[in-house]
Protein backbone atom coordinates (compact mmCIF):
# COMPACT_ATOMS: atom_id res chain seq x y z
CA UNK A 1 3.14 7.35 49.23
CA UNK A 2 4.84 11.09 49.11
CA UNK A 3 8.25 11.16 49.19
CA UNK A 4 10.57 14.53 49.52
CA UNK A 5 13.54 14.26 47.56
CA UNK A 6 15.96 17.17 48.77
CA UNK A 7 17.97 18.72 45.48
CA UNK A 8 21.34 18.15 45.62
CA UNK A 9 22.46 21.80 46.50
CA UNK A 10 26.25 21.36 45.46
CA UNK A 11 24.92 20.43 41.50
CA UNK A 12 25.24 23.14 39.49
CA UNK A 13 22.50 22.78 36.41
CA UNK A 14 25.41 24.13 33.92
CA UNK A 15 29.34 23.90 34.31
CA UNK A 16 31.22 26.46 32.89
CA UNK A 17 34.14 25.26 30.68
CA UNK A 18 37.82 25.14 31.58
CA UNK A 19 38.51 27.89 28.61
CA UNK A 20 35.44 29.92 28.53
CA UNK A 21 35.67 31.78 25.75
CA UNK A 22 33.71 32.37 22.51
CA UNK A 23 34.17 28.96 20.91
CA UNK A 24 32.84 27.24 23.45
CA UNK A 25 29.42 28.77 23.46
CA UNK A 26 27.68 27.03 20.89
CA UNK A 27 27.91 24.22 23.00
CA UNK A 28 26.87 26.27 26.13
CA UNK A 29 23.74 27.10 24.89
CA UNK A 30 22.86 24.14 24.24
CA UNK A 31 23.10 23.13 27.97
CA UNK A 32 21.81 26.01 29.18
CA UNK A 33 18.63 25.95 27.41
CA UNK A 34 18.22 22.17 28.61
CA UNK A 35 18.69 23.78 31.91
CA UNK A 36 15.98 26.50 31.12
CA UNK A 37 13.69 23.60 30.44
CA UNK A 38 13.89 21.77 33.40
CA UNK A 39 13.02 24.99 35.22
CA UNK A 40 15.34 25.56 38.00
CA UNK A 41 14.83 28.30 40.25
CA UNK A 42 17.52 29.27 40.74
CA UNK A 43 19.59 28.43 37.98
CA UNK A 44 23.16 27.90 38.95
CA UNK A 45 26.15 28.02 36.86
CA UNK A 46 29.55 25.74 37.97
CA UNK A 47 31.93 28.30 37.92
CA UNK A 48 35.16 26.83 39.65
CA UNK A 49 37.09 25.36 36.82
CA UNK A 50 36.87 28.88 34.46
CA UNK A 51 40.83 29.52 33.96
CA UNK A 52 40.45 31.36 30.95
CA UNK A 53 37.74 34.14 29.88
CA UNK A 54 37.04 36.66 27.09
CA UNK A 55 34.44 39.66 26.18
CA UNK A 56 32.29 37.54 24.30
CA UNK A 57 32.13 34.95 27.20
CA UNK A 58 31.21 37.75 29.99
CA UNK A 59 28.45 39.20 27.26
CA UNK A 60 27.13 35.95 26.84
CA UNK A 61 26.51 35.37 30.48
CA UNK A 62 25.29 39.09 30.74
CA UNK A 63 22.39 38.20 28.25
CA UNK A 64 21.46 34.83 29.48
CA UNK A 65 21.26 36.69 33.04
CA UNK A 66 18.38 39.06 31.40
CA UNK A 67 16.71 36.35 29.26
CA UNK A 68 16.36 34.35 32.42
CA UNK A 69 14.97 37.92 34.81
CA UNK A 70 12.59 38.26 31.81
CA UNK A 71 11.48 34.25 32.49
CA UNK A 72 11.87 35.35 36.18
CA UNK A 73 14.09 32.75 37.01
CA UNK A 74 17.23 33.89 38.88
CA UNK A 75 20.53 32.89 38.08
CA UNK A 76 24.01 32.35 40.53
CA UNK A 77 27.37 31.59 39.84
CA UNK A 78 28.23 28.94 42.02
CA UNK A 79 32.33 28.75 43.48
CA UNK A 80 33.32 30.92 40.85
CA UNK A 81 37.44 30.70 40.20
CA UNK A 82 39.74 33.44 40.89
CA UNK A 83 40.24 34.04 37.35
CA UNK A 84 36.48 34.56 36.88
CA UNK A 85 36.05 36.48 40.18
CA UNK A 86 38.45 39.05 38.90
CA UNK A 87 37.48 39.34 35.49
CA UNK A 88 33.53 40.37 37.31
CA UNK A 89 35.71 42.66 39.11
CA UNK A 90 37.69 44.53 36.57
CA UNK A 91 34.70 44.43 34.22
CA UNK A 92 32.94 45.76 37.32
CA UNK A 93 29.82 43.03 36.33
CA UNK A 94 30.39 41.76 40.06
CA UNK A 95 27.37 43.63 41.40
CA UNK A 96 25.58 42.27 38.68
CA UNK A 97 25.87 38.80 39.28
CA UNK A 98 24.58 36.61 42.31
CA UNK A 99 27.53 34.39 43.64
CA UNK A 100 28.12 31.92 45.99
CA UNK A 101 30.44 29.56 47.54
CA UNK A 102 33.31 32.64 47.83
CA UNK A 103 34.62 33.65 50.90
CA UNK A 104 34.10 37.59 51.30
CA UNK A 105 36.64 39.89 52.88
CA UNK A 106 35.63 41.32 55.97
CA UNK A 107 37.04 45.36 56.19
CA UNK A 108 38.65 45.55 60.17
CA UNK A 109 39.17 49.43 59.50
C-alpha cells in the first residue's frame, strides 16, 4: 500500500532566531545544514519572529542563498517580520531573496 503524505506547507525547515545576529549563527548552521540534508526543495526559512538583525546576519543568509543555487536547491523566506522586511529593503537584498507569506502593496496611480 502507497500512501501520499502532503508536506506540511506552513513548516518552515529552519526558524530564524528572535535576535538574529552574529552570535547566533553557530547554532544556525548547524540547523541549516540538517536541513540541507534532508533535501528540501525548496528550503524555507521561518522568518516571522526576527526583531533584531545585523551585517553579519544578512551576509550569512546571502551565502547560504548561493551555496544552496550551487546545490540547486532554492531557498524562501517564509512570513518574514517587518524588521527583517525592511532591513532586505534598505540593504536593497529584497530582489534577491524569494519571500512569501507578505502582503504586497498594490500601486492605484
Amino acid at each position: 500500500m502507497v500512501r501520499n503524505i502532503e508536506p506540511l506547507l506552513d513548516k518552515a525547515d529552519v526558524e530564524l532566531p528572535e535576535t538574529f545576529v552574529q552570535t547566533s549563527l553557530g547554532t544556525l548552521e548547524r540547523a541549516f545544514e540538517a536541513a540541507i540534508a534532508r533535501n528540501p526543495e525548496p528550503l524555507t526559512i521561518g522568518a516571522g519572529q526576527v526583531n533584531a538583525v545585523d551585517s553579519a546576519a544578512l551576509n550569512w543568509l546571502l551565502g547560504q542563498q548561493s551555496r544552496l543555487a550551487s546545490l540547486s536547491l532554492q531557498m524562501v523566506l517564509q512570513k518574514p517580520s517587518a524588521l527583517l522586511r525592511d532591513a532586505l529593503l534598505a540593504t536593497r537584498l529584497d530582489h534577491r531573496f524569494q519571500l512569501t507569506g507578505i502582503a504586497r502593496e498594490v500601486d492605484n496611480a
